[in-house]
Protein backbone atom coordinates (compact mmCIF):
# COMPACT_ATOMS: atom_id res chain seq x y z
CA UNK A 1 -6.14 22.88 17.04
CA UNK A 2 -5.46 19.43 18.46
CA UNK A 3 -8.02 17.70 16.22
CA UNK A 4 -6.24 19.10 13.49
CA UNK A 5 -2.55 17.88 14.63
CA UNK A 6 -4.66 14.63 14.52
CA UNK A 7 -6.40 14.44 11.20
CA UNK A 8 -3.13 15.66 9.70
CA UNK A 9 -0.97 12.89 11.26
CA UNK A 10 -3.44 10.74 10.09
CA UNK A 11 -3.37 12.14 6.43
CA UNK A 12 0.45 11.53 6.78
CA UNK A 13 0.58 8.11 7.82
CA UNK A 14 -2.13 7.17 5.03
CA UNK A 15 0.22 8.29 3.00
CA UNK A 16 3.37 6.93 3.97
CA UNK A 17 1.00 3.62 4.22
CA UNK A 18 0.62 4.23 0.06
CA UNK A 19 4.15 4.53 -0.68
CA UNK A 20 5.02 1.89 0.95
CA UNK A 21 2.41 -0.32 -0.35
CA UNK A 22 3.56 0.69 -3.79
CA UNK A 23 7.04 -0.32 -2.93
CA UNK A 24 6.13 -3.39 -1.75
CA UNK A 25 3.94 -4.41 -4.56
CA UNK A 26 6.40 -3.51 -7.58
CA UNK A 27 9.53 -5.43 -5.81
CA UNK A 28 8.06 -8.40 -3.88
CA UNK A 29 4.67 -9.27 -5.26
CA UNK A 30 5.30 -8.53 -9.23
CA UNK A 31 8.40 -11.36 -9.04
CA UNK A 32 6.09 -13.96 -7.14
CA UNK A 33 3.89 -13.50 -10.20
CA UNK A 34 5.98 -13.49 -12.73
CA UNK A 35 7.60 -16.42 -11.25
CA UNK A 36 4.47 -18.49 -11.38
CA UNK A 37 3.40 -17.30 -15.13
CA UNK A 38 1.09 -14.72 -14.21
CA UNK A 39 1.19 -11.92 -15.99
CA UNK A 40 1.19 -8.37 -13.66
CA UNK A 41 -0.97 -6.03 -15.77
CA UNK A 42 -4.42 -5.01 -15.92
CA UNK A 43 -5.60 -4.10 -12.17
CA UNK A 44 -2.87 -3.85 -10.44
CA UNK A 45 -3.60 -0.59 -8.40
CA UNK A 46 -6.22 -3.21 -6.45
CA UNK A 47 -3.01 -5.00 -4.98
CA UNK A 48 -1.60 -2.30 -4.11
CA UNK A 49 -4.63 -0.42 -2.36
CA UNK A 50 -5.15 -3.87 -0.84
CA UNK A 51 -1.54 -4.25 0.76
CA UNK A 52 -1.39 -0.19 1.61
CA UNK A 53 -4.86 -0.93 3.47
CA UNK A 54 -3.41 -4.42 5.61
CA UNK A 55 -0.22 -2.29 6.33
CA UNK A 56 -2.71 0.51 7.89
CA UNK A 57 -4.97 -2.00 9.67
CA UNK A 58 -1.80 -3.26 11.40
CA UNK A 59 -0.43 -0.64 12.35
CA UNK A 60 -3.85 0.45 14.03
């Protein structure tokens, strides 16, 4: 039962890693584009897989 407290936290926290990856992609890295001229379209779910996965490395 424990390991299953465990993998479930850790579904959680991959999660909550996600959402906030998404967060921080639409309202801090789309205005550092734009600012610069580069347009934010195209493959943008790979910055924000990329950011949820550094928040989850550093919180390990």
């Amino acid at each position: 039962m424990e390991e299953w407290k465990q993998v479930l936290f850790r579904l959680i926290e991959a999660t909550i890693m996600l959402a906030i990856g998404l967060l921080v992609t639409l309202t801090i890295l789309k205005p550092i584009y734009e600012h610069f001229g580069i347009a934010f379209l195209g493959n943008v779910w790979v910055n924000w897989f990329g950011v949820s996965y550094l928040f989850f490395s550093f919180i390990q």
